[in-house]
N, C-alpha and C. Protein backbone atom coordinates (compact mmCIF):
# COMPACT_ATOMS: atom_id res chain seq x y z
N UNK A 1 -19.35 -61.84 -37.59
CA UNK A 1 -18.81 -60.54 -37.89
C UNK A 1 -19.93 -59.50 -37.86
N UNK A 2 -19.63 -58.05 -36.91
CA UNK A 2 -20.56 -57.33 -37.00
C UNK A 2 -20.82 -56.47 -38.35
N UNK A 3 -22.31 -56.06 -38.97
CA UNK A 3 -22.34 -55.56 -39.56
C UNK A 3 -22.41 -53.95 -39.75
N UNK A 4 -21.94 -53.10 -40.37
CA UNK A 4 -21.66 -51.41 -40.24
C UNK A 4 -22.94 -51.20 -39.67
N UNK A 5 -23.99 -52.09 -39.88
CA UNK A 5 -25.63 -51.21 -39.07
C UNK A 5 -25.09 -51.95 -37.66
N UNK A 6 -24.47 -53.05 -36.89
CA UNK A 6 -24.65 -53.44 -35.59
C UNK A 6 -23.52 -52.28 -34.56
N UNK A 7 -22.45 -51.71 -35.40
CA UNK A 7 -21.38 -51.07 -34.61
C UNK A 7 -20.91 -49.75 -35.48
N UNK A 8 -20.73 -49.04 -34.98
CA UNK A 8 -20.33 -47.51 -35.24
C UNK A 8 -19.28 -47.83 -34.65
N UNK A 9 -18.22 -47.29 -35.73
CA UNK A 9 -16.71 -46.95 -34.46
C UNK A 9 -16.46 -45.46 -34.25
N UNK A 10 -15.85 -45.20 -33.23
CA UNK A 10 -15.42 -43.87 -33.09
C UNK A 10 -15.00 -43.21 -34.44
N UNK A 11 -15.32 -41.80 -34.46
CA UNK A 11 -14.77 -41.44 -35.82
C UNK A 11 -13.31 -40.54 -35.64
N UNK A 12 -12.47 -40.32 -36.47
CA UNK A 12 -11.14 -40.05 -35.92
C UNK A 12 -11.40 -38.52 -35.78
N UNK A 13 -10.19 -37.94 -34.89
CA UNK A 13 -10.60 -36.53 -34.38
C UNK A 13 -10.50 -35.53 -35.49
N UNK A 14 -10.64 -34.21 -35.62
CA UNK A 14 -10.92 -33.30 -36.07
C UNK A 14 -9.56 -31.82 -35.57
N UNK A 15 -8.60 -31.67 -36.43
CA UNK A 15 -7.78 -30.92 -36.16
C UNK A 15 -8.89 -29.45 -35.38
N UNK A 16 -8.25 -28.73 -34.54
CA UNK A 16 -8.56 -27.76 -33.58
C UNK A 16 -9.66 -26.66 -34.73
N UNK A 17 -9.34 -26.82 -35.75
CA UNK A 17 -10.16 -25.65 -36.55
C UNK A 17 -11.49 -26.61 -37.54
N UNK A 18 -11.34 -27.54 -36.78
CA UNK A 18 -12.40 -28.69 -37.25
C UNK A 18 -13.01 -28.74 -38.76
N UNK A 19 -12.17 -28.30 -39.21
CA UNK A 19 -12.51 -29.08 -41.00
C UNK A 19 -11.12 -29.64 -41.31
N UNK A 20 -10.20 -30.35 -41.09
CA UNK A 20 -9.48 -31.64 -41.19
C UNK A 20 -9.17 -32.37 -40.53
N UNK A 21 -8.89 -33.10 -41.04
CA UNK A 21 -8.66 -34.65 -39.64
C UNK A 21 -7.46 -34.44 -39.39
N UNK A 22 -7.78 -34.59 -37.85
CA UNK A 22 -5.60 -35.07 -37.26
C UNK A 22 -4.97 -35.55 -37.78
N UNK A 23 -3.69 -35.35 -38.46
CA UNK A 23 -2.83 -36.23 -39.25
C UNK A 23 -1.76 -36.92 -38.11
N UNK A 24 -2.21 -36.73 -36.97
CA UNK A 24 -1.50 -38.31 -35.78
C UNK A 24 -0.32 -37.52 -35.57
N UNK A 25 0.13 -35.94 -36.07
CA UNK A 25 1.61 -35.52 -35.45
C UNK A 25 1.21 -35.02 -34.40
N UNK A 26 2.55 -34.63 -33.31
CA UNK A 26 2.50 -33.05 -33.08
C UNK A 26 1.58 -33.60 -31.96
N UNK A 27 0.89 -34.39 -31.13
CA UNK A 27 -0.01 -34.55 -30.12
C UNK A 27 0.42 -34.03 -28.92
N UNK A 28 1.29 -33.86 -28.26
CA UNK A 28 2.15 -33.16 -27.33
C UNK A 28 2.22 -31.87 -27.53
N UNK A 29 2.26 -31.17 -28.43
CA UNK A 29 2.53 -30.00 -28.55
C UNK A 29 1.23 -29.29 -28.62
N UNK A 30 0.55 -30.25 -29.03
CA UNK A 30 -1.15 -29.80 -29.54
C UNK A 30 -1.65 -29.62 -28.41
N UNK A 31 -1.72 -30.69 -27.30
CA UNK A 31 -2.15 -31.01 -25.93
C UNK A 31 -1.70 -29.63 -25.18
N UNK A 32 -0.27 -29.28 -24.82
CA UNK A 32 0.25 -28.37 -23.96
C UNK A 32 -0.35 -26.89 -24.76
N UNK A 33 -0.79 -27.31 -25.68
CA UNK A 33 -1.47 -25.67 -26.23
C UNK A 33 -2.74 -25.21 -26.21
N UNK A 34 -3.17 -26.59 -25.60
CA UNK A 34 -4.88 -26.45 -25.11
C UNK A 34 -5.62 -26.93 -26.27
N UNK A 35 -5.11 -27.42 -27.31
CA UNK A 35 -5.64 -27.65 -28.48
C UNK A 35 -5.57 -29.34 -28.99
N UNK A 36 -5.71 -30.20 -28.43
CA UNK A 36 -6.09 -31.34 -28.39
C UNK A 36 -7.11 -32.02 -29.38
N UNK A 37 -6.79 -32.69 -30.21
CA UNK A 37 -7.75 -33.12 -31.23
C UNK A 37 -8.90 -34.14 -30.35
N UNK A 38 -8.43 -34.71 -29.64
CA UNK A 38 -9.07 -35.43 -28.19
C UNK A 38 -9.92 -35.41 -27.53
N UNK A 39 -9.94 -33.78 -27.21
CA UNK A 39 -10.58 -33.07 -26.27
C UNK A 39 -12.00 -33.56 -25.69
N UNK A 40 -12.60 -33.61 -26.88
CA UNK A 40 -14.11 -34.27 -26.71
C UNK A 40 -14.12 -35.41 -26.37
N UNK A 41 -13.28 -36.38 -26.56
CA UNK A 41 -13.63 -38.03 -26.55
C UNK A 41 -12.47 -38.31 -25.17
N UNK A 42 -11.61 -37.72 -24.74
CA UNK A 42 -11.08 -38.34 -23.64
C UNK A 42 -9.81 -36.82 -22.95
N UNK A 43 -9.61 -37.04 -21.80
CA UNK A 43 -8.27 -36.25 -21.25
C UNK A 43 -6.81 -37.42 -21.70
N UNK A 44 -6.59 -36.33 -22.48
CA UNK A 44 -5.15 -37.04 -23.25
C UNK A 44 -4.03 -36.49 -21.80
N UNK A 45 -4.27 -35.34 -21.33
CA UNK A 45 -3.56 -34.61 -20.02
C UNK A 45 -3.90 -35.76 -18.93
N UNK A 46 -4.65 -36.08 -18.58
CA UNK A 46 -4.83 -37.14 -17.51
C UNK A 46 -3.79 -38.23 -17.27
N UNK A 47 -4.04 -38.64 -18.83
CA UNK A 47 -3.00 -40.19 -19.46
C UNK A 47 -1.76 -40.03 -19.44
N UNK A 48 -1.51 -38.70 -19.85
CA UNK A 48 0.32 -38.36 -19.71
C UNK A 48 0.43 -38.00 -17.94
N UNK A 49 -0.33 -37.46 -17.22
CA UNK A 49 0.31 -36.96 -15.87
C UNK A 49 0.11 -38.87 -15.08
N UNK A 50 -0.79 -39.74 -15.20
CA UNK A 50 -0.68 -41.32 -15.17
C UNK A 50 -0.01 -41.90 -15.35
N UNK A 51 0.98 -41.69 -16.66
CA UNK A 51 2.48 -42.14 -17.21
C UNK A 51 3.25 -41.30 -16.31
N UNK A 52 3.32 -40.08 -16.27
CA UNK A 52 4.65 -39.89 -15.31
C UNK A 52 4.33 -39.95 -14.44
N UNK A 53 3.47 -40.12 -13.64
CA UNK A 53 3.64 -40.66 -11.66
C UNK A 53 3.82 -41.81 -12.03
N UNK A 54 3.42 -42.60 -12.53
CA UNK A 54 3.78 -44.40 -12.38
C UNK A 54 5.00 -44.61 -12.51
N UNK A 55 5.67 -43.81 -13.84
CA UNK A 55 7.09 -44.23 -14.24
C UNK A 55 8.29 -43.63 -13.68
N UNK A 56 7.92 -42.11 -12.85
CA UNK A 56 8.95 -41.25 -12.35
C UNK A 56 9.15 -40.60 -13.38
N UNK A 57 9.14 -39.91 -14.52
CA UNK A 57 9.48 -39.63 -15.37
C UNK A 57 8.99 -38.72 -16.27
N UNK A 58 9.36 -38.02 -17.22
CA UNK A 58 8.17 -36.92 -18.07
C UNK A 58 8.41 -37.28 -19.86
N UNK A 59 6.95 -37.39 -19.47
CA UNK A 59 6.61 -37.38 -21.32
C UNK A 59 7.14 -36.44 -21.94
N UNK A 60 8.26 -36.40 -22.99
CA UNK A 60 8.92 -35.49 -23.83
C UNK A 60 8.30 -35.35 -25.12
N UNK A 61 7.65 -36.57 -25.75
CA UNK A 61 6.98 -36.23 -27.09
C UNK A 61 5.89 -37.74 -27.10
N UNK A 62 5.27 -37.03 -28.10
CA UNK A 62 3.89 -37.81 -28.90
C UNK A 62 4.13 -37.83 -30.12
N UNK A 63 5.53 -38.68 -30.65
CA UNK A 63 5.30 -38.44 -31.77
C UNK A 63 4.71 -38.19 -33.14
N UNK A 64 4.07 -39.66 -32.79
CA UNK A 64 2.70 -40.09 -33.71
C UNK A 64 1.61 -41.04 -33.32
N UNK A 65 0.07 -40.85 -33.37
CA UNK A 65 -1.14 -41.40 -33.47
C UNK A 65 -1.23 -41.80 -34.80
N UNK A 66 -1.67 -43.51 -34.60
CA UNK A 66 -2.27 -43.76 -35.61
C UNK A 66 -3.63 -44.44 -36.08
N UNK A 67 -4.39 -44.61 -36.83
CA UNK A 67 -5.61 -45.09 -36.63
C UNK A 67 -5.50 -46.03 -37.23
N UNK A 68 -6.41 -47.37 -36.82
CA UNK A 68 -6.63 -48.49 -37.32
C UNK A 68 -7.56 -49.22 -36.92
N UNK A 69 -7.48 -50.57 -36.94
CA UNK A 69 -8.57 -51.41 -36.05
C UNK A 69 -7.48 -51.63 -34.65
N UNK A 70 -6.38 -51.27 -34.50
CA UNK A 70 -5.97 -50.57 -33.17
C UNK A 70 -4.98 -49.50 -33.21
N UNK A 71 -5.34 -48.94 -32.32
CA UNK A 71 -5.26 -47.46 -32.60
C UNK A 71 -3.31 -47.35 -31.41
N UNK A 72 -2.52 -46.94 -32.10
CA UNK A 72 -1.12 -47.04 -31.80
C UNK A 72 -0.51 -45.60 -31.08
N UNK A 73 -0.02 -45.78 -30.35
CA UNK A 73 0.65 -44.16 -29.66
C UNK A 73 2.22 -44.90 -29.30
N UNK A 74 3.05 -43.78 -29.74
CA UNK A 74 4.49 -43.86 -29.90
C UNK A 74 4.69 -42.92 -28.53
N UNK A 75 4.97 -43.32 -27.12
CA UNK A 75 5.05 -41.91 -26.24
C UNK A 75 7.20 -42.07 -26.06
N UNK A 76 7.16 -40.80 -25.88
CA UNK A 76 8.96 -40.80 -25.85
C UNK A 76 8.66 -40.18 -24.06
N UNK A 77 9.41 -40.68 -23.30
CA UNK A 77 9.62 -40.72 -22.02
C UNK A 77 10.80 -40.29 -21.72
N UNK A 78 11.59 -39.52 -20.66
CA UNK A 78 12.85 -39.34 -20.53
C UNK A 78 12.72 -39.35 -18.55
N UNK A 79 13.55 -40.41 -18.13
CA UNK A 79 13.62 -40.86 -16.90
C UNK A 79 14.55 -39.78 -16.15
């Protein structure tokens, strides 16, 4: 088992006005507003336009992110 000195984990994002943490809602709405808790650590826009060419289809919501030792995304799709 690694110890907290062998591994750093990512630390969770930082709502858009960066003194609170994302509370995992609202990621879709956050994203299309340019305001992405994400922003820094990955294109969350990339991953959704990837989901709809593969599936035919458009991402309607993000409901909820959650953090853990794995990290969970709820995406709502409408074909």
């Amino acid at each position: 088992m690694a110890s907290d000195d062998e591994y750093i984990r990512d630390g969770w994002p930082k709502m858009p006005d960066n003194t609170t943490d994302y509370d995992g809602k609202g990621l879709l709405t956050l994203i299309r507003a340019g305001n992405s808790p994400f922003k820094h650590v990955w294109d969350v826009n990339l991953l959704i336009r990837e989901v709809e060419n593969v599936l035919g289809a458009q991402v309607s919501d993000i409901p909820l992110v959650s953090k853990g030792s794995n990290n969970y995304v709820s995406i709502c799709i409408n074909a």
